[in-house]
C-alpha atoms as a PDB file:
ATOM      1  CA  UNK A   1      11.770  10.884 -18.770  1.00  0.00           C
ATOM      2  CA  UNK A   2      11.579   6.788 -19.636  1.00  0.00           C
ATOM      3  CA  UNK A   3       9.466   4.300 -17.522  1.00  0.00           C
ATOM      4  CA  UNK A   4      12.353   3.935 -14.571  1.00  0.00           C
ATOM      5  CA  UNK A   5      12.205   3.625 -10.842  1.00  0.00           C
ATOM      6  CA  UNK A   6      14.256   6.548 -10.339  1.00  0.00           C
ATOM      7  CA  UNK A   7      13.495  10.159 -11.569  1.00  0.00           C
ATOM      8  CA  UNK A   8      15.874  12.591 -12.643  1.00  0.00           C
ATOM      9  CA  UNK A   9      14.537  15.719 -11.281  1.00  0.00           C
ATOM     10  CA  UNK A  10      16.896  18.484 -10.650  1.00  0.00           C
ATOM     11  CA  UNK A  11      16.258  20.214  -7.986  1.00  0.00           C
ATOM     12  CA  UNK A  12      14.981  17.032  -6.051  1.00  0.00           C
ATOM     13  CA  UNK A  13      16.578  13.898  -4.465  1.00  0.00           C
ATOM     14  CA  UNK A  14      13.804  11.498  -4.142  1.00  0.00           C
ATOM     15  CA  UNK A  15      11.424  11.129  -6.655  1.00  0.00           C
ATOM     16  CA  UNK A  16      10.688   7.609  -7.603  1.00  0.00           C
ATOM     17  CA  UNK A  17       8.197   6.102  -9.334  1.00  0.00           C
ATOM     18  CA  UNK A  18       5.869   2.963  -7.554  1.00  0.00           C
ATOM     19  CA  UNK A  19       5.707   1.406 -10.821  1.00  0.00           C
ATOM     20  CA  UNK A  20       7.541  -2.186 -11.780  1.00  0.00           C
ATOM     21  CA  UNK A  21       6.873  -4.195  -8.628  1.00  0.00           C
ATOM     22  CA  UNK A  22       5.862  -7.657  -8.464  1.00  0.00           C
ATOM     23  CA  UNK A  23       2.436  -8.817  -7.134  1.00  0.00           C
ATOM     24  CA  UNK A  24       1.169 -11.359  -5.542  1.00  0.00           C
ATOM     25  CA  UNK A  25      -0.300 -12.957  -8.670  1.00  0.00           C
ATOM     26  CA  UNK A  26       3.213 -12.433 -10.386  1.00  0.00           C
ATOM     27  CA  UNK A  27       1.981  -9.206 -12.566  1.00  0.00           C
ATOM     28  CA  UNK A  28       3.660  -5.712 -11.916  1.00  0.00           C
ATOM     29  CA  UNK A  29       2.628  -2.473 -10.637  1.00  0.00           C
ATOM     30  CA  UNK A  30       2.025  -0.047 -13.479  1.00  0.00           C
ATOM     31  CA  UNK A  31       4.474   2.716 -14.455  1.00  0.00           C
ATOM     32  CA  UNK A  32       3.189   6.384 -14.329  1.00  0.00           C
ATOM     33  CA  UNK A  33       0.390   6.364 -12.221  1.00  0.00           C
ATOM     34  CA  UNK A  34       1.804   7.529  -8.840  1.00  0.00           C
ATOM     35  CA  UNK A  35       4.852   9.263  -7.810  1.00  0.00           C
ATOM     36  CA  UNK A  36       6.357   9.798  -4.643  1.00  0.00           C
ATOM     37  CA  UNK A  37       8.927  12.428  -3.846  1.00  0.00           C
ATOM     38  CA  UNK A  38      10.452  15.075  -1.715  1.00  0.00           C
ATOM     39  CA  UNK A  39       9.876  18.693  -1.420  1.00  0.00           C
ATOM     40  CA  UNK A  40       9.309  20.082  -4.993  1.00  0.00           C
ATOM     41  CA  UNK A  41      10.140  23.569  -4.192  1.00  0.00           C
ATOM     42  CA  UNK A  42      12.790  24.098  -6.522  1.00  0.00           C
ATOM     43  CA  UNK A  43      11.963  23.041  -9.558  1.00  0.00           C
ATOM     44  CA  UNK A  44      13.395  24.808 -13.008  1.00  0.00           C
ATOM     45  CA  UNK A  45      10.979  25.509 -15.363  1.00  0.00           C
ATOM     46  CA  UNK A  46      11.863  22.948 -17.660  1.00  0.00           C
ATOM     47  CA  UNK A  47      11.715  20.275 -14.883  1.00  0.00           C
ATOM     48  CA  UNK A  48       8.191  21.301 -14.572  1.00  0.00           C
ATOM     49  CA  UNK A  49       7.251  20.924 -17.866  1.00  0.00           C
ATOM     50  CA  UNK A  50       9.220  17.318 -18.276  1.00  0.00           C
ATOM     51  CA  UNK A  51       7.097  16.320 -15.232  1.00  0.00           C
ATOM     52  CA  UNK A  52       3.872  17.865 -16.786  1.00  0.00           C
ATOM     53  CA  UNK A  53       4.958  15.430 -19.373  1.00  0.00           C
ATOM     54  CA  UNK A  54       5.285  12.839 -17.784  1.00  0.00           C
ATOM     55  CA  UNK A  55       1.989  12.279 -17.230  1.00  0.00           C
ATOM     56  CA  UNK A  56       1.393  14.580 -14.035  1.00  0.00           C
ATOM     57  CA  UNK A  57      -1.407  16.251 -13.429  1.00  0.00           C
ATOM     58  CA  UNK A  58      -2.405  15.639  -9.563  1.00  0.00           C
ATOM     59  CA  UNK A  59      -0.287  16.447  -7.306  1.00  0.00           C
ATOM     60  CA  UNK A  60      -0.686  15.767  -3.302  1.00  0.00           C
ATOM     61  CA  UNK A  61       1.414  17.861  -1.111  1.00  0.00           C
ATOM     62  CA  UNK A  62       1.478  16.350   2.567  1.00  0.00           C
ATOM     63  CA  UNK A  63       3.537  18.612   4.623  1.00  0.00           C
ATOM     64  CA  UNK A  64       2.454  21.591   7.468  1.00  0.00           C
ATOM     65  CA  UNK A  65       1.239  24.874   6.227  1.00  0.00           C
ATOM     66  CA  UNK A  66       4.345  26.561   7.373  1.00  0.00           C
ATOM     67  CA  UNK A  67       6.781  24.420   5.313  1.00  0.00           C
ATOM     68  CA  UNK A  68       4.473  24.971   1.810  1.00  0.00           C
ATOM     69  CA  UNK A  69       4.511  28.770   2.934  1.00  0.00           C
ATOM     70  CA  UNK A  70       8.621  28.983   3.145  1.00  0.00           C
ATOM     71  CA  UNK A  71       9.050  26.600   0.142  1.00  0.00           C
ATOM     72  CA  UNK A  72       6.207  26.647  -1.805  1.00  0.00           C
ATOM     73  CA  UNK A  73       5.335  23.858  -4.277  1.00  0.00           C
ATOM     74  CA  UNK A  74       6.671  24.853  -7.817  1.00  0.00           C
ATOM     75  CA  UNK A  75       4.029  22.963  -9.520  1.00  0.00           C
ATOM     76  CA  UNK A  76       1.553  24.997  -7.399  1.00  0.00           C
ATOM     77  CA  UNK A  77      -0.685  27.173  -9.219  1.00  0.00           C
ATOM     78  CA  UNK A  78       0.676  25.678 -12.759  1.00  0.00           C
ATOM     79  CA  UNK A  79      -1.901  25.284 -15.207  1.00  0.00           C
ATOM     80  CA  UNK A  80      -3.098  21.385 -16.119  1.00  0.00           C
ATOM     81  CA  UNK A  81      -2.236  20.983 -12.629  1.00  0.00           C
ATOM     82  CA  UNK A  82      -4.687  20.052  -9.457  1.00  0.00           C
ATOM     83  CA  UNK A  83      -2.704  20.900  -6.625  1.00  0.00           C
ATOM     84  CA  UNK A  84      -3.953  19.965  -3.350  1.00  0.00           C
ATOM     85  CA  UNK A  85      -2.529  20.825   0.055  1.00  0.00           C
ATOM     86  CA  UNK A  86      -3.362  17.393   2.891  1.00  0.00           C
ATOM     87  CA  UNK A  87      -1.486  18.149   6.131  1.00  0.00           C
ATOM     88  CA  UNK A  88      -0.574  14.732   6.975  1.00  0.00           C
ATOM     89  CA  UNK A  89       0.570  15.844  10.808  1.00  0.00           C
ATOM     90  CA  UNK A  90      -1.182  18.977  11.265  1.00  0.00           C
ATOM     91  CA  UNK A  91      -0.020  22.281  12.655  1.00  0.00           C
ATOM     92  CA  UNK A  92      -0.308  21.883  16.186  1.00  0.00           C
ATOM     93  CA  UNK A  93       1.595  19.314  18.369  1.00  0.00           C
ATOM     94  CA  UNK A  94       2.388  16.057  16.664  1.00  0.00           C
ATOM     95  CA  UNK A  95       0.362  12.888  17.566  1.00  0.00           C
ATOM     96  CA  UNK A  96       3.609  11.678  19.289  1.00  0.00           C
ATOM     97  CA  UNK A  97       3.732  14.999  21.826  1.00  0.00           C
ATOM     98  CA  UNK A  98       1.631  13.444  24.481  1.00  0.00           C
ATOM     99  CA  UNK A  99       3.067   9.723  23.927  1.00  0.00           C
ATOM    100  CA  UNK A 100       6.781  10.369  22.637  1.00  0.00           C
ATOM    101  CA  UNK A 101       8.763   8.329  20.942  1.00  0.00           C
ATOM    102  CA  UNK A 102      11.328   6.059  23.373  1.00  0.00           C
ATOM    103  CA  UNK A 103      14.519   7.735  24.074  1.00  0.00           C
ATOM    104  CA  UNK A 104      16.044  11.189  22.984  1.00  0.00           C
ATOM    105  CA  UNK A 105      17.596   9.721  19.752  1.00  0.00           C
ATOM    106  CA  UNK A 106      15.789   8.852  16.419  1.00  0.00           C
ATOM    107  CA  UNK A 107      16.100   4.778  16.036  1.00  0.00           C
ATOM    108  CA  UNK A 108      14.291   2.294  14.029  1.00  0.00           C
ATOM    109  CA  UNK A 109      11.907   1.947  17.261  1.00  0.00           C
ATOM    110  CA  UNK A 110      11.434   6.052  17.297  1.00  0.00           C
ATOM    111  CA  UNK A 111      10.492   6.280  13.840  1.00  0.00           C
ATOM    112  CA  UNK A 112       7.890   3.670  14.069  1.00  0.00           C
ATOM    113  CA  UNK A 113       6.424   4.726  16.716  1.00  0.00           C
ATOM    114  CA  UNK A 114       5.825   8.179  15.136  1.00  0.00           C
ATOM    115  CA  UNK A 115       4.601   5.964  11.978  1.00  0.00           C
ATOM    116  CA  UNK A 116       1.881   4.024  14.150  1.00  0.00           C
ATOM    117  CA  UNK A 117       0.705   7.324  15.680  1.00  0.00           C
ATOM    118  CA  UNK A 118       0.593   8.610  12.392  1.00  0.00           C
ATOM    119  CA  UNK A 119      -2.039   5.557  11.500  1.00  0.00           C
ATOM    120  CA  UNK A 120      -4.200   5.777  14.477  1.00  0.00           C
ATOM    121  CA  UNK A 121      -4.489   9.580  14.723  1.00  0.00           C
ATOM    122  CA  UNK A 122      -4.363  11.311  11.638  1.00  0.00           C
ATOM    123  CA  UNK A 123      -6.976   8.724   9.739  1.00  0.00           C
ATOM    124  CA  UNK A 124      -8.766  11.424   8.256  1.00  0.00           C
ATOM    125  CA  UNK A 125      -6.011  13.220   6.295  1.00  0.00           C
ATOM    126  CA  UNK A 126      -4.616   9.892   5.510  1.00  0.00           C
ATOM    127  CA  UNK A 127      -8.231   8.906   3.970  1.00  0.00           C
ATOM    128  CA  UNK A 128      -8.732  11.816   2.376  1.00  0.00           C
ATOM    129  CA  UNK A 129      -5.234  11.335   0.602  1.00  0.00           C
ATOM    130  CA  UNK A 130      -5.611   7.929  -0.400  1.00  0.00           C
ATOM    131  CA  UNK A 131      -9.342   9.121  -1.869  1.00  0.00           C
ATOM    132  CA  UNK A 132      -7.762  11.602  -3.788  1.00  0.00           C
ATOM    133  CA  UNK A 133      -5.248   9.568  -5.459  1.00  0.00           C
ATOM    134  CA  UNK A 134      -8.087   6.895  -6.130  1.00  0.00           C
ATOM    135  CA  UNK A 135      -9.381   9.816  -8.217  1.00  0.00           C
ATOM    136  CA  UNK A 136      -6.770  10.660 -10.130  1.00  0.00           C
ATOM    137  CA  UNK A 137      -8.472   8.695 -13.123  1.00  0.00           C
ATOM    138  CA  UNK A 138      -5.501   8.072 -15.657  1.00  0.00           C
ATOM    139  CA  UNK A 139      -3.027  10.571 -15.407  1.00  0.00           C
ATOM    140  CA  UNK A 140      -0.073  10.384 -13.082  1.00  0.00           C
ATOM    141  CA  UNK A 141      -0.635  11.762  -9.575  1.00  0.00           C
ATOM    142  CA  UNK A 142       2.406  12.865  -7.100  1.00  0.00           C
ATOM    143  CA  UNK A 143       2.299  13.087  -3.447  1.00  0.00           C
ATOM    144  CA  UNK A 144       5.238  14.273  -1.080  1.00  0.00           C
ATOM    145  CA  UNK A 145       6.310  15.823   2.031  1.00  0.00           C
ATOM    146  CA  UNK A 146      10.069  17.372   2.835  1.00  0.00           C
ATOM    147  CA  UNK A 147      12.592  14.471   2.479  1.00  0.00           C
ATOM    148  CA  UNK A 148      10.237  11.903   0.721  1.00  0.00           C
ATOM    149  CA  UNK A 149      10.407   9.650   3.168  1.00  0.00           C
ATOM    150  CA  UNK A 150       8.416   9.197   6.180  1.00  0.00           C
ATOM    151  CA  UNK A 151       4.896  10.664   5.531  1.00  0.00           C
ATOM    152  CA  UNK A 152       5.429   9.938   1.861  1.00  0.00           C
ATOM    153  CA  UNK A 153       6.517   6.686   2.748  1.00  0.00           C
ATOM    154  CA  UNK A 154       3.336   5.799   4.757  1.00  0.00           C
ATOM    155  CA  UNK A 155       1.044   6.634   1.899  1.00  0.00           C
ATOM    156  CA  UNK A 156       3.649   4.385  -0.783  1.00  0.00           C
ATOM    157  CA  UNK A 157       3.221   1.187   1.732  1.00  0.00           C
ATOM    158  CA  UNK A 158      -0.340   1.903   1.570  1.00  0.00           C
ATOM    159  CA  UNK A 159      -0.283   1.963  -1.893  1.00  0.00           C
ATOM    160  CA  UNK A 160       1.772  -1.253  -2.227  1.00  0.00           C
ATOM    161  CA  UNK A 161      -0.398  -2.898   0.283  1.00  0.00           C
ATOM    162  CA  UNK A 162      -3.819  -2.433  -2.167  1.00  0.00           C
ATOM    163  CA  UNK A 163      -1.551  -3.395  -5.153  1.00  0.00           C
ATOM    164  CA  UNK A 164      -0.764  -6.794  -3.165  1.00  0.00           C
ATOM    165  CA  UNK A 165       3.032  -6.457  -3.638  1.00  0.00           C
ATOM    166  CA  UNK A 166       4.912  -8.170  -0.671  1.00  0.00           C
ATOM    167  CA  UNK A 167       5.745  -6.465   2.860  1.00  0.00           C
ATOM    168  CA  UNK A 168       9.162  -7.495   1.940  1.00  0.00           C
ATOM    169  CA  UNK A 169       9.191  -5.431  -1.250  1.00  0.00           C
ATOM    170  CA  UNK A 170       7.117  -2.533   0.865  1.00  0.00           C
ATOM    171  CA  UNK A 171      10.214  -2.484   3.553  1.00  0.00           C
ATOM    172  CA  UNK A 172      12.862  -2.175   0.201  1.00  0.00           C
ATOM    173  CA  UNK A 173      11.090   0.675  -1.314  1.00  0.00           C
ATOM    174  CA  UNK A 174      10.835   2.822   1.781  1.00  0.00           C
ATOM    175  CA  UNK A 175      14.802   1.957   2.780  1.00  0.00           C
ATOM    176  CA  UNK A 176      15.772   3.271  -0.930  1.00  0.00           C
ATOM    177  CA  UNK A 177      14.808   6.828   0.611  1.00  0.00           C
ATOM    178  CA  UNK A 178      18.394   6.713   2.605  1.00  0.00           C
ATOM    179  CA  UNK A 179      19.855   7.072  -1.307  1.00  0.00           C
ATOM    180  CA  UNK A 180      18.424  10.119  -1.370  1.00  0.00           C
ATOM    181  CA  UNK A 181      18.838  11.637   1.446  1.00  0.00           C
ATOM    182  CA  UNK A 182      22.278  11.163   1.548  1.00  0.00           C
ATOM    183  CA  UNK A 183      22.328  12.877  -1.951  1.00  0.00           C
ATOM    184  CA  UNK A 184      20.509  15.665  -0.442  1.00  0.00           C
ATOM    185  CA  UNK A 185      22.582  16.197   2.469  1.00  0.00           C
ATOM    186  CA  UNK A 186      25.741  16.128   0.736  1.00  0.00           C
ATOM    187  CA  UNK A 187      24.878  18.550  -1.225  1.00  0.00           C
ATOM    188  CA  UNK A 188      22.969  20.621   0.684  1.00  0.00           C
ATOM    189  CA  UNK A 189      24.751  20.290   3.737  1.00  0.00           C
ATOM    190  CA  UNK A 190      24.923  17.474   6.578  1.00  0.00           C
ATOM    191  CA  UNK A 191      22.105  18.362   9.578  1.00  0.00           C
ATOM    192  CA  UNK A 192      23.606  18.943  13.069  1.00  0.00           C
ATOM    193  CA  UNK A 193      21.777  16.080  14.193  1.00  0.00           C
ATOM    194  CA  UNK A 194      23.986  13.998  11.981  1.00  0.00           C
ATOM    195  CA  UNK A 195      26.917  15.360  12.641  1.00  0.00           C
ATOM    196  CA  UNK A 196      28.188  12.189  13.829  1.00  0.00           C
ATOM    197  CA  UNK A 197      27.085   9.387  10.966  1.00  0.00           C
ATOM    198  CA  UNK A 198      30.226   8.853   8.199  1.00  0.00           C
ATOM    199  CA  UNK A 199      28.328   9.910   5.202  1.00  0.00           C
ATOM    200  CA  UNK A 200      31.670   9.078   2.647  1.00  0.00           C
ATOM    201  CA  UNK A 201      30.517   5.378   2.358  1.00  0.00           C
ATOM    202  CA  UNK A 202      29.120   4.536  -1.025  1.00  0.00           C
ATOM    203  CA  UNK A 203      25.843   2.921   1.177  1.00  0.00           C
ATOM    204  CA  UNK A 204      23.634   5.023   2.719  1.00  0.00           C
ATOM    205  CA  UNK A 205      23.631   5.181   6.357  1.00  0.00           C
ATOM    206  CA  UNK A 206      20.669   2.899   7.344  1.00  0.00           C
ATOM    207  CA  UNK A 207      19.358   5.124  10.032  1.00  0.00           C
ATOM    208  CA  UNK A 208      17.933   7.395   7.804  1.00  0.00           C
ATOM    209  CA  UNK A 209      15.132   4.895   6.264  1.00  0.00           C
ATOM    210  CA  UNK A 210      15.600   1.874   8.676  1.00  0.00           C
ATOM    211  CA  UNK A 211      14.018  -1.338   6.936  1.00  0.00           C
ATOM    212  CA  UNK A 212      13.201  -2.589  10.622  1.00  0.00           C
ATOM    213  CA  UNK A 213      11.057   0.945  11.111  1.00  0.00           C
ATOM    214  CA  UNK A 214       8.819   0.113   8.236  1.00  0.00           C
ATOM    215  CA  UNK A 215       8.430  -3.881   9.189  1.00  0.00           C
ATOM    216  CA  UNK A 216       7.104  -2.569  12.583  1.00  0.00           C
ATOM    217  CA  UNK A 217       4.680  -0.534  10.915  1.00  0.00           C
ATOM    218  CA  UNK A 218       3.431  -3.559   8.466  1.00  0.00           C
ATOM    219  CA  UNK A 219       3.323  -5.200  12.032  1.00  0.00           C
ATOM    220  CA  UNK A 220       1.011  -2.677  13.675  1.00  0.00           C
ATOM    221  CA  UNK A 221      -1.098  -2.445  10.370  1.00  0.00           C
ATOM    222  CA  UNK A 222      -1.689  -6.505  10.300  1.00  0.00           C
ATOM    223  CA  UNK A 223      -1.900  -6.344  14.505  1.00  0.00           C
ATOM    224  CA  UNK A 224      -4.115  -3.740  15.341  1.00  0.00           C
ATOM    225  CA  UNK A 225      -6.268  -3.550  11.849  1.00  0.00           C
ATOM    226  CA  UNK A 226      -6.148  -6.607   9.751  1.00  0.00           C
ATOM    227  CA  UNK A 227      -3.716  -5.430   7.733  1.00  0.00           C
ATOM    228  CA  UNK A 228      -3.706  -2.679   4.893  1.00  0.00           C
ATOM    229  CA  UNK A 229      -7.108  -3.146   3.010  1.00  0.00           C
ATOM    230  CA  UNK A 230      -8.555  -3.678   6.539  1.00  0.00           C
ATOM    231  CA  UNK A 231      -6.771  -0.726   7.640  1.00  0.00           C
ATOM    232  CA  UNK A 232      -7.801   1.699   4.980  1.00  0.00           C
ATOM    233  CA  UNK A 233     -11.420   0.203   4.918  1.00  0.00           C
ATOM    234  CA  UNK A 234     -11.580   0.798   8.252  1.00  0.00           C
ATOM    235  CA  UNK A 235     -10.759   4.778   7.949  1.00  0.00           C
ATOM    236  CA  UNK A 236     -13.116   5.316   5.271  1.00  0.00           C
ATOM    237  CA  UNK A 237     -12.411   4.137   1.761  1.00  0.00           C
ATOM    238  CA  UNK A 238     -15.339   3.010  -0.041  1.00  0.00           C
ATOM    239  CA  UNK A 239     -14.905  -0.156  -2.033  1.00  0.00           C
ATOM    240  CA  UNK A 240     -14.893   1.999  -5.647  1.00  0.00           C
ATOM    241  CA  UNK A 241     -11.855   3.523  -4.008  1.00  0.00           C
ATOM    242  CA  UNK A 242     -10.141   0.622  -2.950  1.00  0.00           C
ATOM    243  CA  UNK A 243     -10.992  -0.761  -6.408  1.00  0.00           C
ATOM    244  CA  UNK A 244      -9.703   2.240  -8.363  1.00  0.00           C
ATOM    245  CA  UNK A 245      -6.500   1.851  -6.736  1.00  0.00           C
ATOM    246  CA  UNK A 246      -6.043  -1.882  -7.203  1.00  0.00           C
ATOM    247  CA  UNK A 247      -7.282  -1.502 -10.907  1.00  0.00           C
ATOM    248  CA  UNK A 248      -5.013   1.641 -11.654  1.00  0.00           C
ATOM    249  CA  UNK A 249      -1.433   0.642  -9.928  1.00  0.00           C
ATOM    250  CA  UNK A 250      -1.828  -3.086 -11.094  1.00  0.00           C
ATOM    251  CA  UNK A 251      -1.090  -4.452 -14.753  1.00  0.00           C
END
């Protein structure tokens, strides 16, 4: 696998690498040091071993015990490899089931309200990922959840956000997630739910990573907490942490 933003990993339709993004300063985010991606629960051997090397050796996996019980992570259990389960929602009722989302059907405005609940509720799990990735020293570390997308996505704008690449370039990496998405549900099979969107156009349908979803969420972050460095400050990280991200994701 070369230095790219996409990764080819059979069995996989969302693995992408945060590396090759402009900063503030006009320097770019560093290549191989984290990964986000989708469920990796089906995985050939030799895509294991290209990822192996690759560089990984960390990797996070953010979704609820019952999903990593009925499609357990390949890399899992694979030696050189620190696998750590952080249940990003938890397995009882979503922080959205007392304050739900507006309306019945997912919108930009649905899926960032889940996002800001997300940030206000689950802070722990949230610092204790972030932590974990600060200590991933200088190997490549990988962090998911099902479709690579929305609790994944959370942790990547976080990421960004330390790395001081622009809220504009934060919004354009979460909306590439619709790519693949619609790769995996064309070939795994369109959800019910979606039964209605024309997925034969060469784009994407937007509604499956709205840009305007993840701009409210910068919004909420800058609003109710400063803004990212505040934010993550605020739920625990120590200033060697916040440090060890900057210094590892940034030329």
């Amino acid at each position: 696998m070369t230095d790219q933003r996409w990764l080819d990993v059979p069995g996989a339709y969302n693995v992408r690498d945060l590396g090759g993004y402009h900063t503030a300063d006009g320097k770019l985010t560093r290549y191989r040091v984290f990964l986000r991606a989708d469920s990796l629960h089906n995985l050939s051997d030799s895509v294991k071993t290209g990822l192996i090397e690759y560089g990984v050796r960390t990797v996070i996996d953010l979704r609820r015990t019952i999903q990593t019980v009925e499609t357990p992570n390949a890399l899992a259990g694979m030696d050189g490899i620190e696998y750590v389960h952080l249940n990003m929602i938890g397995d009882g009722d979503p922080p959205w089931h007392d304050t739900p989302p507006p309306g019945d059907v997912p919108t930009a405005a649905w899926t960032a309200h889940t996002y800001n609940l997300l940030l206000d509720k689950r802070q722990g799990v949230i610092s204790e990922t972030l932590a974990k990735l600060a200590d991933s020293k200088s190997h490549t570390a990988m962090y998911h959840c099902a479709a690579g997308t929305d609790r994944t996505g959370i942790i990547s704008a976080l990421l960004l956000g330390l790395a001081d690449v622009s809220d504009s370039t934060i919004v354009d990496d979460y909306a590439l997630s619709a790519h693949g998405l619609r790769r995996r549900y064309l070939t795994e099979g369109i959800p019910d739910s979606l039964a209605h969107v024309d997925f034969s156009l060469e784009e994407p349908p937007e509604l499956l990573a709205p840009p305007s979803a993840m701009e409210i969420m910068l919004k909420h972050l800058n609003d109710e907490y400063g803004g990212i460095e505040s934010y993550v400050r605020h739920i625990g990280l120590t200033d060697a942490q916040v440090s060890d991200i900057k210094n590892k994701l940034r030329e």
